[in-house]
C-alpha atoms as a PDB file:
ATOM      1  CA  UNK A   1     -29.488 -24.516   8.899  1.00  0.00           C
ATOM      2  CA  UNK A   2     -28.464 -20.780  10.584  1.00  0.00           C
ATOM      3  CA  UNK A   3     -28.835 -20.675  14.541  1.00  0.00           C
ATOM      4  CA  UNK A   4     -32.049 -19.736  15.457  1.00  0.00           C
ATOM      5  CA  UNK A   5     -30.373 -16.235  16.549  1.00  0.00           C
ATOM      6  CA  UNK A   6     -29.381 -13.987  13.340  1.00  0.00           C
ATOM      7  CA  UNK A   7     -27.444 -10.597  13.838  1.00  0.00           C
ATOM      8  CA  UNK A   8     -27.084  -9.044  10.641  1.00  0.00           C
ATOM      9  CA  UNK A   9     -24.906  -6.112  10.259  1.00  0.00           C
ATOM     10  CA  UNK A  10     -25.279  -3.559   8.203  1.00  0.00           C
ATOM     11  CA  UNK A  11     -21.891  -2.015   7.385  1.00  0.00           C
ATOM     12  CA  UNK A  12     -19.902   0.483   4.842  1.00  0.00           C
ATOM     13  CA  UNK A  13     -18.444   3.523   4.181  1.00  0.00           C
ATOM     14  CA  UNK A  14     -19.948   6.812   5.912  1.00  0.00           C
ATOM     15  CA  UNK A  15     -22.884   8.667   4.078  1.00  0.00           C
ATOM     16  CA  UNK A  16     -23.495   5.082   2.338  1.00  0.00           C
ATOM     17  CA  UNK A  17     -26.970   4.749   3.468  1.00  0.00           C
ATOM     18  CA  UNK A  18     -26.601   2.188   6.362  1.00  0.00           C
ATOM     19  CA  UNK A  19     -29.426   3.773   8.627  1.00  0.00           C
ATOM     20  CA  UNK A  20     -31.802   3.521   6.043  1.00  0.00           C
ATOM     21  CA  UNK A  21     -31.744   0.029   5.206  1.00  0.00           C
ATOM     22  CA  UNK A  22     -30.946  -0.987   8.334  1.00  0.00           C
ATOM     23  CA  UNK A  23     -34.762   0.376   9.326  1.00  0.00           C
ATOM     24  CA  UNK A  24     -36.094  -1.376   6.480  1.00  0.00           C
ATOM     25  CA  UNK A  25     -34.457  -4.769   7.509  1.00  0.00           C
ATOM     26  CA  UNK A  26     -35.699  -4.366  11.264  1.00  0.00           C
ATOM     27  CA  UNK A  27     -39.413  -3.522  10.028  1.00  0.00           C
ATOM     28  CA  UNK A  28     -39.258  -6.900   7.782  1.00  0.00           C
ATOM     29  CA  UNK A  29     -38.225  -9.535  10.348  1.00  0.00           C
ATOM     30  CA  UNK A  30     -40.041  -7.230  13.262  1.00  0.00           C
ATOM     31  CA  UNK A  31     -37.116  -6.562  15.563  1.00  0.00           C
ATOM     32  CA  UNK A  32     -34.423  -3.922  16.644  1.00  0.00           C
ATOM     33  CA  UNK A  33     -31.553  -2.490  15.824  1.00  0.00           C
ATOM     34  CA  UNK A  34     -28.288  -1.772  18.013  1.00  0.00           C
ATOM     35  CA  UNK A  35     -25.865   0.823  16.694  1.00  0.00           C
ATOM     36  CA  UNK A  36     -22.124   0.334  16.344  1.00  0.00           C
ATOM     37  CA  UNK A  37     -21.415   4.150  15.385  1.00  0.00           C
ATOM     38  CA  UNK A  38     -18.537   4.922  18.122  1.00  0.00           C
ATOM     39  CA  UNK A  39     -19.787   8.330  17.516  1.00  0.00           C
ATOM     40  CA  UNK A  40     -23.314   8.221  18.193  1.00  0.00           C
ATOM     41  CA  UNK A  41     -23.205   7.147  21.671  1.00  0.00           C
ATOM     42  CA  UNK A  42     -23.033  10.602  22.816  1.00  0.00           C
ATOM     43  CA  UNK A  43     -25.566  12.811  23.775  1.00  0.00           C
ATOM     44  CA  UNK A  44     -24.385  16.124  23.112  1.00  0.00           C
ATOM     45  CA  UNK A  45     -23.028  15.453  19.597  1.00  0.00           C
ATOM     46  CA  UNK A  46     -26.028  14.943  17.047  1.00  0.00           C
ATOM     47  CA  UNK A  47     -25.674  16.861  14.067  1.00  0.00           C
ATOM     48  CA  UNK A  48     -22.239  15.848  13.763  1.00  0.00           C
ATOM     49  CA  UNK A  49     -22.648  12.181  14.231  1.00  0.00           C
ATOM     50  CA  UNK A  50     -25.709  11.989  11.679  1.00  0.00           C
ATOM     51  CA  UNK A  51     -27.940  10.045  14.199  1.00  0.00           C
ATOM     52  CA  UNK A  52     -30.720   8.616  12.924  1.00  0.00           C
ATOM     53  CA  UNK A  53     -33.772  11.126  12.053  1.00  0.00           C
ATOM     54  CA  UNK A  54     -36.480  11.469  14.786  1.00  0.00           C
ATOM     55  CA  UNK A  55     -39.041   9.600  12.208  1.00  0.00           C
ATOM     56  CA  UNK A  56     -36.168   6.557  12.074  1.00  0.00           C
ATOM     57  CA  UNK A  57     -36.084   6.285  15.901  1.00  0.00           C
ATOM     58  CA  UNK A  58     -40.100   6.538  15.644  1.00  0.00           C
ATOM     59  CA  UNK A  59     -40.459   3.937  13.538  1.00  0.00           C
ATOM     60  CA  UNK A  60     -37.890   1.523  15.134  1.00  0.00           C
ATOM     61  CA  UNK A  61     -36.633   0.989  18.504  1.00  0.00           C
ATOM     62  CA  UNK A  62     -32.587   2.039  18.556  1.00  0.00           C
ATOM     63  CA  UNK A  63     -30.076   0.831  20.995  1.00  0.00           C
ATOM     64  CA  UNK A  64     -26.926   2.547  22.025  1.00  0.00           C
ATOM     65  CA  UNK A  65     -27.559   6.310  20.215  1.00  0.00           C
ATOM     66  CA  UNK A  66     -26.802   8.926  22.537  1.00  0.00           C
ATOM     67  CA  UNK A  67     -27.284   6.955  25.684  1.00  0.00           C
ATOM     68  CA  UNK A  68     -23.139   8.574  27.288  1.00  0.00           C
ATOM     69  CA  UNK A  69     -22.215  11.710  27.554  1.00  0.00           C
ATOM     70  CA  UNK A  70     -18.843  13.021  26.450  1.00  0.00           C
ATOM     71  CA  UNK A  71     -17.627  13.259  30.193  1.00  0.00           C
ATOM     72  CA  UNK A  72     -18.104   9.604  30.326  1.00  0.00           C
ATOM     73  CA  UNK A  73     -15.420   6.825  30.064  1.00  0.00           C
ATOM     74  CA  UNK A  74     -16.328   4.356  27.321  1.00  0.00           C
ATOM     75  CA  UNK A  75     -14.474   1.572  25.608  1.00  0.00           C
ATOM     76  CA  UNK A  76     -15.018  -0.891  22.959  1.00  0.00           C
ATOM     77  CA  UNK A  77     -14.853  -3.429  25.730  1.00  0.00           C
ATOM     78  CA  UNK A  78     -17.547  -1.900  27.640  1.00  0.00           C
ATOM     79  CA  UNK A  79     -19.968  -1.915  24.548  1.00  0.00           C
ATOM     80  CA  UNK A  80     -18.743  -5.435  23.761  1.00  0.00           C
ATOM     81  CA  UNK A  81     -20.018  -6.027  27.020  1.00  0.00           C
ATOM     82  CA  UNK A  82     -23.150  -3.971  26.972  1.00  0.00           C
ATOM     83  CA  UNK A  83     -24.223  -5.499  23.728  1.00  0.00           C
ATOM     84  CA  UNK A  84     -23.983  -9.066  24.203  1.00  0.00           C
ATOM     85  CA  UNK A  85     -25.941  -8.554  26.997  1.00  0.00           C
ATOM     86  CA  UNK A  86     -28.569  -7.130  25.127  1.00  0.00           C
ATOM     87  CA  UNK A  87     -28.444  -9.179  22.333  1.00  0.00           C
ATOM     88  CA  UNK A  88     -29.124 -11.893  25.272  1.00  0.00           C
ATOM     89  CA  UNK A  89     -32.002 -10.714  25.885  1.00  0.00           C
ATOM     90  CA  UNK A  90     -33.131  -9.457  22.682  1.00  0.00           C
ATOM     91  CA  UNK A  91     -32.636 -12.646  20.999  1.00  0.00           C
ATOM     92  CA  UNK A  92     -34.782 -14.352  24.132  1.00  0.00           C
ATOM     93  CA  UNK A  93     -38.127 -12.742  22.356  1.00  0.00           C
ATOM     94  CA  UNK A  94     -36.495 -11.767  18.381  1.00  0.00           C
ATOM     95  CA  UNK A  95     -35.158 -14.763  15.787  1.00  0.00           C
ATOM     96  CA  UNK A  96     -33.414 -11.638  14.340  1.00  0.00           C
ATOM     97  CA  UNK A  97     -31.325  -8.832  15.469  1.00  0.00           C
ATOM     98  CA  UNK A  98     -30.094  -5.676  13.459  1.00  0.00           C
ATOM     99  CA  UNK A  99     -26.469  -3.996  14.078  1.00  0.00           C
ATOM    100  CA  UNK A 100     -25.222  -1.371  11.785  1.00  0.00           C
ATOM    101  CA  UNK A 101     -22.301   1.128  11.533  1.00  0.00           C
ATOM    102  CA  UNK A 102     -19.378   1.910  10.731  1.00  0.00           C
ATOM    103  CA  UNK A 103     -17.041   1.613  13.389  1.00  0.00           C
ATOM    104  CA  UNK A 104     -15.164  -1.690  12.393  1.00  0.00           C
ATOM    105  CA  UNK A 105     -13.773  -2.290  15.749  1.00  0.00           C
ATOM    106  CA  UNK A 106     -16.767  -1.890  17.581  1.00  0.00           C
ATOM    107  CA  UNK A 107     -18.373  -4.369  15.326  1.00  0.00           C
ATOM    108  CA  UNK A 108     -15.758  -7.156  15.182  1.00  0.00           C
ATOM    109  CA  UNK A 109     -15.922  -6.679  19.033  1.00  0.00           C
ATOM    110  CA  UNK A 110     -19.680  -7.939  19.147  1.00  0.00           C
ATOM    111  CA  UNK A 111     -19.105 -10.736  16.209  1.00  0.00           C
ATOM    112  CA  UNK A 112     -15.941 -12.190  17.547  1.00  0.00           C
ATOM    113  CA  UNK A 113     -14.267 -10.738  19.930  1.00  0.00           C
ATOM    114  CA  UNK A 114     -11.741  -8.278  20.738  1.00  0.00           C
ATOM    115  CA  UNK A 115      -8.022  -8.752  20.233  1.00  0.00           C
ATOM    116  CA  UNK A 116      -5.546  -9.769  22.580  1.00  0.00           C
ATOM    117  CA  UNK A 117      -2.570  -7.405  23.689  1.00  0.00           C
ATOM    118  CA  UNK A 118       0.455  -7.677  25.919  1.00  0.00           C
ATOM    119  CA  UNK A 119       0.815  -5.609  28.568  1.00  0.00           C
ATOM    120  CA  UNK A 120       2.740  -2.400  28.359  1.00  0.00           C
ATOM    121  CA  UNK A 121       4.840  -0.194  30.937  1.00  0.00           C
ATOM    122  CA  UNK A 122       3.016   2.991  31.369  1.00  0.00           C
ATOM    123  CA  UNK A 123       6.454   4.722  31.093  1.00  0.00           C
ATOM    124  CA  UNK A 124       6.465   3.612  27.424  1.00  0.00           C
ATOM    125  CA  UNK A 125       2.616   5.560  26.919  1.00  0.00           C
ATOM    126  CA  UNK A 126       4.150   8.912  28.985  1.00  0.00           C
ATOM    127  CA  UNK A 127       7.424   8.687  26.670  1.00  0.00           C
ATOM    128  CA  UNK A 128       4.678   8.780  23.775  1.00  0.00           C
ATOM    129  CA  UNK A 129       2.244  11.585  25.457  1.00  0.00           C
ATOM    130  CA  UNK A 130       5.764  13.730  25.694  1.00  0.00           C
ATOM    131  CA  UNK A 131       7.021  13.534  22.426  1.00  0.00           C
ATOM    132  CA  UNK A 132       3.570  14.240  20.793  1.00  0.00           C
ATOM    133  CA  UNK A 133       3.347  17.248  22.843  1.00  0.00           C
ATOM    134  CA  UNK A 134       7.261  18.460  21.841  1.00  0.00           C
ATOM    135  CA  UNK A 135       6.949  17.147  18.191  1.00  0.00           C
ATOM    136  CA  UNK A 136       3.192  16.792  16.791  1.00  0.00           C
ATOM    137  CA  UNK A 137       0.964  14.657  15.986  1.00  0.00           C
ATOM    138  CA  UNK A 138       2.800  13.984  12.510  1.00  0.00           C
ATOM    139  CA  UNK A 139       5.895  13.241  13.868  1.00  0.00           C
ATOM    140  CA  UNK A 140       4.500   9.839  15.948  1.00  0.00           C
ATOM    141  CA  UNK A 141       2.894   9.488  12.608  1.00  0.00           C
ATOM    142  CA  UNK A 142       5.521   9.307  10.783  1.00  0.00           C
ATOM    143  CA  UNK A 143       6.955   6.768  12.782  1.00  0.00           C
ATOM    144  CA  UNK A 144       4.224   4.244  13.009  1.00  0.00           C
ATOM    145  CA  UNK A 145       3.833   4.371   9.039  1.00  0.00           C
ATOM    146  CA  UNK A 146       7.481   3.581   9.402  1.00  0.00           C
ATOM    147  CA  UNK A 147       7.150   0.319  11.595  1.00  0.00           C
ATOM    148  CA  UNK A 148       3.598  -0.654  11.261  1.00  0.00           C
ATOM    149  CA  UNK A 149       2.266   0.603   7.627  1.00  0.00           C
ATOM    150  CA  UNK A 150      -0.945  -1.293   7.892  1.00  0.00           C
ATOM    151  CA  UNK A 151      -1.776   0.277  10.888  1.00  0.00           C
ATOM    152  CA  UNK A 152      -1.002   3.347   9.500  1.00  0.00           C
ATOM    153  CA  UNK A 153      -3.958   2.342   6.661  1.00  0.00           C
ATOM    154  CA  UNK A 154      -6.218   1.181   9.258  1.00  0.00           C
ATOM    155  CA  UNK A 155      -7.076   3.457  12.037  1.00  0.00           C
ATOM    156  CA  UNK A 156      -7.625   6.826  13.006  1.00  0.00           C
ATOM    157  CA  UNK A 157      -4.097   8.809  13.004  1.00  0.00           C
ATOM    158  CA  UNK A 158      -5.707  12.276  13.335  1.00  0.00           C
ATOM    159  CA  UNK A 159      -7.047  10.340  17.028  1.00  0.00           C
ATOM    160  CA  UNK A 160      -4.161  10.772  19.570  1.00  0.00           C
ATOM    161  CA  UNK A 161      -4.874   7.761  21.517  1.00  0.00           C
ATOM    162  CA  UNK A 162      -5.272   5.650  18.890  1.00  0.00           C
ATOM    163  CA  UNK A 163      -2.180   6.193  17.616  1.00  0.00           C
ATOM    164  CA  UNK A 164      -0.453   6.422  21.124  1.00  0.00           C
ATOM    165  CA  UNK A 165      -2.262   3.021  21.368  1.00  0.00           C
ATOM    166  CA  UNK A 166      -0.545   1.093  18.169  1.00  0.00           C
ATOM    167  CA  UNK A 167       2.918   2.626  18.744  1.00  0.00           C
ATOM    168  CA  UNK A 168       3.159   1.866  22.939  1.00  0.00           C
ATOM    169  CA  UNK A 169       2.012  -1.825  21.481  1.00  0.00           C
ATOM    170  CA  UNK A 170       4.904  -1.528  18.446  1.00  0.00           C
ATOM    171  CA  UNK A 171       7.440  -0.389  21.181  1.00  0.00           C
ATOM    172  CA  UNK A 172       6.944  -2.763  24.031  1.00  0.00           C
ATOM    173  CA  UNK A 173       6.893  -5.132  22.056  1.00  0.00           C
ATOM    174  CA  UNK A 174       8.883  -5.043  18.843  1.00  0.00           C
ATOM    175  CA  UNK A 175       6.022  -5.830  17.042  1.00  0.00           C
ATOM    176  CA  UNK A 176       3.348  -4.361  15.164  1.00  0.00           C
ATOM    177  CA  UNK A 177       0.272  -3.512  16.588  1.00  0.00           C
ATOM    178  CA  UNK A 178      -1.216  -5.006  13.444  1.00  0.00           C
ATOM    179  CA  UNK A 179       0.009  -8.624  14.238  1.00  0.00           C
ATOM    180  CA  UNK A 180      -2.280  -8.872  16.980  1.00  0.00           C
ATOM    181  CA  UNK A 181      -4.790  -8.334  14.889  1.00  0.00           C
ATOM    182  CA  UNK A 182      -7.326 -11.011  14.379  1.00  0.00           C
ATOM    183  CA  UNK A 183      -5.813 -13.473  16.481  1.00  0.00           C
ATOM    184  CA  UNK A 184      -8.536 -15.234  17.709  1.00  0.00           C
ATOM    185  CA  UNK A 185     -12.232 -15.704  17.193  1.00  0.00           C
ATOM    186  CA  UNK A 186     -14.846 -16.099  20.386  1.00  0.00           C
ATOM    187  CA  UNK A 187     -17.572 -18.216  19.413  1.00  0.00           C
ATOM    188  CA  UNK A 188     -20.833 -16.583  19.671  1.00  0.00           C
ATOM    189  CA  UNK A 189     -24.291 -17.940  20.440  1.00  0.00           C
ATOM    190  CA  UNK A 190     -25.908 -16.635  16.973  1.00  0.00           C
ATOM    191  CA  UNK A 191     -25.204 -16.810  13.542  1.00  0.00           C
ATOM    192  CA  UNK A 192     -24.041 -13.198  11.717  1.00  0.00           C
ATOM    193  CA  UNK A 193     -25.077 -12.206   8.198  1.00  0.00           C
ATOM    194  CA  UNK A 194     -23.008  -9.580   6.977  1.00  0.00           C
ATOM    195  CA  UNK A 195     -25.050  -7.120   4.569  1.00  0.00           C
ATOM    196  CA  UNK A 196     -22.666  -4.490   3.276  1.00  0.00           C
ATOM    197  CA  UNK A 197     -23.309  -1.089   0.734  1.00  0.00           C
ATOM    198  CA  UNK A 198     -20.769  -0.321  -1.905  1.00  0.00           C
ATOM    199  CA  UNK A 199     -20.476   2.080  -4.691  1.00  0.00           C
ATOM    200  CA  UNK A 200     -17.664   3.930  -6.633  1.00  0.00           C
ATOM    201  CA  UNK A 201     -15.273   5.702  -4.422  1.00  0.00           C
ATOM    202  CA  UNK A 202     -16.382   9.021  -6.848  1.00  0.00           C
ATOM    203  CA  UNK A 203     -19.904   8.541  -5.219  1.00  0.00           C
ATOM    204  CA  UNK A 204     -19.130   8.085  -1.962  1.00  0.00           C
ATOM    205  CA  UNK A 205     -16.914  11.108  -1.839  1.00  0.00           C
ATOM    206  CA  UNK A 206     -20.021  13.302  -3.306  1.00  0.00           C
ATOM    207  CA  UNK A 207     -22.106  12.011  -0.711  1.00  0.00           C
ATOM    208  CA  UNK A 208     -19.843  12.840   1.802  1.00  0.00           C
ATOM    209  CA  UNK A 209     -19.196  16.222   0.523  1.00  0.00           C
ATOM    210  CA  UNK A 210     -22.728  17.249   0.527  1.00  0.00           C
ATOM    211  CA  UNK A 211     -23.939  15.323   3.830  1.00  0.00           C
ATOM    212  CA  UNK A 212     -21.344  18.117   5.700  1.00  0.00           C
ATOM    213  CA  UNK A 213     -23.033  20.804   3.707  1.00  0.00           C
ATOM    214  CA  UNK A 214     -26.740  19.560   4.955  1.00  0.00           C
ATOM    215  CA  UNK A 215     -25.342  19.819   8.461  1.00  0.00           C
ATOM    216  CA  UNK A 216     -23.247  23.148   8.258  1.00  0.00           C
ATOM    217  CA  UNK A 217     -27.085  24.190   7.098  1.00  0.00           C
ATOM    218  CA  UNK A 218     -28.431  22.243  10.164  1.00  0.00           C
ATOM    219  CA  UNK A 219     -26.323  23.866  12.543  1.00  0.00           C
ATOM    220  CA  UNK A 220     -23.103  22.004  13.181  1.00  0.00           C
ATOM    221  CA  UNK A 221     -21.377  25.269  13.640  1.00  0.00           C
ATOM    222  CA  UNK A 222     -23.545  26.236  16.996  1.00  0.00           C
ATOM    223  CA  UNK A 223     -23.202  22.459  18.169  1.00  0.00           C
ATOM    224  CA  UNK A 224     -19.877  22.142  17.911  1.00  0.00           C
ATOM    225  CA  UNK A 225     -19.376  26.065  20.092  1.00  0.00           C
ATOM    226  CA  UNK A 226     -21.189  24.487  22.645  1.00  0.00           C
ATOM    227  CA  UNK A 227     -19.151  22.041  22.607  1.00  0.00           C
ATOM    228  CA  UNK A 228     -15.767  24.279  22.482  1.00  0.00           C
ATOM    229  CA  UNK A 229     -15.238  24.245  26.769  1.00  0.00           C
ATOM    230  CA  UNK A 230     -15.192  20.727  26.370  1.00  0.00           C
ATOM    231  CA  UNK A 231     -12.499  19.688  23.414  1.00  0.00           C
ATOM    232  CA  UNK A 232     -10.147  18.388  24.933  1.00  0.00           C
ATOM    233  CA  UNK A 233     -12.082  15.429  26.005  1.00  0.00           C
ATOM    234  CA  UNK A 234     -11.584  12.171  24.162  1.00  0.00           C
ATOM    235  CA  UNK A 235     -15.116  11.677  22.746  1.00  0.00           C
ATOM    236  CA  UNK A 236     -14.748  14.923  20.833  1.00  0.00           C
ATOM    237  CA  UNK A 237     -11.130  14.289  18.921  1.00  0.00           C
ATOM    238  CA  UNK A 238     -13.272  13.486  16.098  1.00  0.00           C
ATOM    239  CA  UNK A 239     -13.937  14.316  12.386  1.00  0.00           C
ATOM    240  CA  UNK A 240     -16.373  17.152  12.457  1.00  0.00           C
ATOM    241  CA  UNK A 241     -15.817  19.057  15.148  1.00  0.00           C
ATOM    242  CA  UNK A 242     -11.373  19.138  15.953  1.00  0.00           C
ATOM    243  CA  UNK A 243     -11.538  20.914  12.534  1.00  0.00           C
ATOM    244  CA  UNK A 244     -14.163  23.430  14.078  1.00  0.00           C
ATOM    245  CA  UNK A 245     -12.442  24.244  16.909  1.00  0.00           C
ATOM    246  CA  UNK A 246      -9.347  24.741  14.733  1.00  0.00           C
ATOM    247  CA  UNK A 247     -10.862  27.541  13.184  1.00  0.00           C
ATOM    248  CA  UNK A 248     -12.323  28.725  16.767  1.00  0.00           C
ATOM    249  CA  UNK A 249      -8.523  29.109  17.880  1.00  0.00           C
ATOM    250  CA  UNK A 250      -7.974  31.093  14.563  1.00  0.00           C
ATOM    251  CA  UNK A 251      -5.414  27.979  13.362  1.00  0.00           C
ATOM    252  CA  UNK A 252      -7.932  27.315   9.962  1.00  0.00           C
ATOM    253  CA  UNK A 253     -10.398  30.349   8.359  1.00  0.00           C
ATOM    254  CA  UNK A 254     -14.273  29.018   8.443  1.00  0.00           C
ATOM    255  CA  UNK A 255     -13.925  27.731   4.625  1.00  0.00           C
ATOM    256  CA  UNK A 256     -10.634  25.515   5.379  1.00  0.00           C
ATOM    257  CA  UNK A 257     -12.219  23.987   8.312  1.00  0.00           C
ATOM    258  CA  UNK A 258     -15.193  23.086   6.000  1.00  0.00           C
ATOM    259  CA  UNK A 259     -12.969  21.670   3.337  1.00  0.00           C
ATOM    260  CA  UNK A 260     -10.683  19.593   6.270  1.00  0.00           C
ATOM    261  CA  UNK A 261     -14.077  18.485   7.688  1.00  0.00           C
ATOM    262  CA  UNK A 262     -14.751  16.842   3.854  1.00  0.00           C
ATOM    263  CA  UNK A 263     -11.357  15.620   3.439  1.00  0.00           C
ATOM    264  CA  UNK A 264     -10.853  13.748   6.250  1.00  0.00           C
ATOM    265  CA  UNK A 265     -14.665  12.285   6.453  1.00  0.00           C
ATOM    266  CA  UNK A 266     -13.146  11.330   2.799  1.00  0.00           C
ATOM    267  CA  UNK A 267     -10.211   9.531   4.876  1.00  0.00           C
ATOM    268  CA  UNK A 268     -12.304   7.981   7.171  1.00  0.00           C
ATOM    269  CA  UNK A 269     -14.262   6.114   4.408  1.00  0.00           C
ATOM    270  CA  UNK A 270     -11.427   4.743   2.756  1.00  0.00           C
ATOM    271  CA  UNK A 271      -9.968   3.462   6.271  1.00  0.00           C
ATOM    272  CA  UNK A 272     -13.357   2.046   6.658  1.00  0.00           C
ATOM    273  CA  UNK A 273     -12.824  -0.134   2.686  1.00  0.00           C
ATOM    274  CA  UNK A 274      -9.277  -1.008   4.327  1.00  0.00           C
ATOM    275  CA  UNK A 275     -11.355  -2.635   7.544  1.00  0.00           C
ATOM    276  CA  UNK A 276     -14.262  -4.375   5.712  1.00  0.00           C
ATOM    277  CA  UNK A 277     -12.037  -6.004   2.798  1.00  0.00           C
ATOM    278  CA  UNK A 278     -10.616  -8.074   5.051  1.00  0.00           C
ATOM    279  CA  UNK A 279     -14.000  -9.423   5.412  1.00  0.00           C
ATOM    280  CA  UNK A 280     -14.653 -12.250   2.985  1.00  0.00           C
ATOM    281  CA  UNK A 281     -18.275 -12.636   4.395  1.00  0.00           C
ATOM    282  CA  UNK A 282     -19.793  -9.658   3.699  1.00  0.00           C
ATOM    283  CA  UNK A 283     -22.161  -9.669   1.148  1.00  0.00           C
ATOM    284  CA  UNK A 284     -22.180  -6.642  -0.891  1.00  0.00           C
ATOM    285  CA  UNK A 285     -24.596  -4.894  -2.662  1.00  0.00           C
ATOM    286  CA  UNK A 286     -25.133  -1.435  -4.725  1.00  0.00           C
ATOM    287  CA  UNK A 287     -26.301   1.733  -2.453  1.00  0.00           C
ATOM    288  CA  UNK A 288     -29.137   1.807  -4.721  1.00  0.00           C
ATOM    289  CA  UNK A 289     -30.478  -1.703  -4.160  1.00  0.00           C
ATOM    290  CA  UNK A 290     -34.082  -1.942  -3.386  1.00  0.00           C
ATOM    291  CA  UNK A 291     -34.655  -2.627   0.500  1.00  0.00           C
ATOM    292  CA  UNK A 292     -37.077  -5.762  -1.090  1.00  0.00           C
ATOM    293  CA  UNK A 293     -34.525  -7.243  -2.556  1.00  0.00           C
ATOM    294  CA  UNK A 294     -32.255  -7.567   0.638  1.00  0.00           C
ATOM    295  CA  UNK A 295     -34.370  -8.576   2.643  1.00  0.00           C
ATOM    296  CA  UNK A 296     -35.867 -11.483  -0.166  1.00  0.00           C
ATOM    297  CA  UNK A 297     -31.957 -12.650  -0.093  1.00  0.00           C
ATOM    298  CA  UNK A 298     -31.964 -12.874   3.417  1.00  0.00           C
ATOM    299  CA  UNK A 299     -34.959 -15.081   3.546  1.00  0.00           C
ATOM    300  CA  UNK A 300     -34.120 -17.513   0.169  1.00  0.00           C
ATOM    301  CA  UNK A 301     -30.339 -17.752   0.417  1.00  0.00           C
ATOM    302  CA  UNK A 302     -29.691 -16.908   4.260  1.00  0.00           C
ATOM    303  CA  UNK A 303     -32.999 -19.015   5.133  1.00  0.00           C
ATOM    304  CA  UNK A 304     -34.286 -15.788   8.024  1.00  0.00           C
END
């Protein structure tokens, strides 16, 4: 028999159709749903982020969408934190609980735990911050696809700190960032159904391409120029709007900044099949599957 306590997460690619379902699921087993979209937390990004539609948080209390600002300091550690305490108390009046995005780390960090790393001299992070700001952004990522290929695959490398991150890891220690990786698994007071979307990569890719058109239409032009004064903050290095203010600073015209926006949301979806592979748990299912028939395998096989 599963623990009385039941997360499931909803994960997959981006522009899958994760927030959908996952609304679906919470309004069969009467609960809530947390987000694990690293994105999302913010308040001042929403068209850019695809938050969930007034009508979804209407029809199902949300946890962790823009509850931060961009001027605010968050880690994964500090929603690990903030989420098992919720799910604490959540799970003290709901059997079930709902998660779902697609930030991999974020979600691993709820499930079991976040990764161990040795400490690093900070002169070895400044030696990194100089050389990205004499030779680029390609030229630290040329090295880490050198010395640590699957880290290369994994994360972010348009993010500066995340790369900064897996390289000061690679050089104070010799080895990869990627070998301390899944070192150890926290046990957790619930049980964790995995629920996962798939389709052909073809699919996804057209779904991405015209979920940036809807919100160029909805106005993530004007978002992300209010946003402009405030770039360089960490919250904003992200897929949607860097490309934006590229073309603000005259580096990209308006249609190259469109097409970079598509390309690397493309990017970010296959990083995201890199991350949930290595999940043999996940139980997959077609995009197209009928809500119904999730949540009747939840109930006969998973026994919620």
């Amino acid at each position: 028999m599963p623990s009385p306590n039941t997360l499931i997460c909803v994960i997959g690619p981006t522009a899958i159709g994760k927030t959908a379902l996952a609304v679906e699921l919470a309004k069969a087993f009467d609960t809530e749903i947390i987000s694990a979209d690293s994105r999302q937390f913010y308040k001042e990004m929403t068209i850019g982020t695809a938050v969930p539609s007034k009508e979804e948080l209407a029809a199902i209390k949300h946890h962790f969408i823009q509850t931060k600002s961009i001027k605010d300091t968050y880690s994964v550690g500090d929603f690990e934190r903030e989420a098992l305490d919720l799910l604490s108390e959540l799970f003290q009046k709901k059997d079930v609980v709902v998660m779902a995005g697609g930030s991999g780390l974020y979600l691993d960090a709820v499930v079991r735990g976040l990764d161990d790393f040795p400490e690093v001299t900070p002169e070895i992070r400044n030696q990194l911050k100089d050389e990205l700001e004499q030779g680029g952004i390609e030229y630290l990522q040329s090295e880490l696809k050198e010395v640590d290929p699957e880290s290369y695959a994994r994360i972010d490398i348009q993010n500066k700190q995340r790369l900064i991150r897996a390289l000061e890891i690679y050089r104070g220690t010799g080895k990869p960032y990627s070998s301390f990786l899944n070192q150890k698994s926290t046990k957790r007071e619930f049980n964790t159904v995995f629920i996962g979307l798939t389709t052909e990569r073809t699919i996804v890719y057209a779904r991405i391409n015209e979920r940036v058109d809807q919100m160029i239409s909805s106005g993530l032009i004007e978002e992300a120029r209010s946003l402009y004064p405030f770039r360089h903050l960490n919250a904003l290095q992200t897929v949607g709007y860097k490309e934006l203010f590229q073309w603000f600073d005259n580096e990209l015209t308006k249609e190259e900044a469109i097409a970079e926006i598509k390309k690397n949301s493309r990017r970010f979806a296959k990083r995201q099949g890199t991350w949930f592979r290595k999940n043999e748990a996940i139980n997959w299912f077609d995009y197209r599957t009928k809500p119904k028939e999730i949540i009747s395998f939840l109930k006969e096989k998973k026994g919620l």
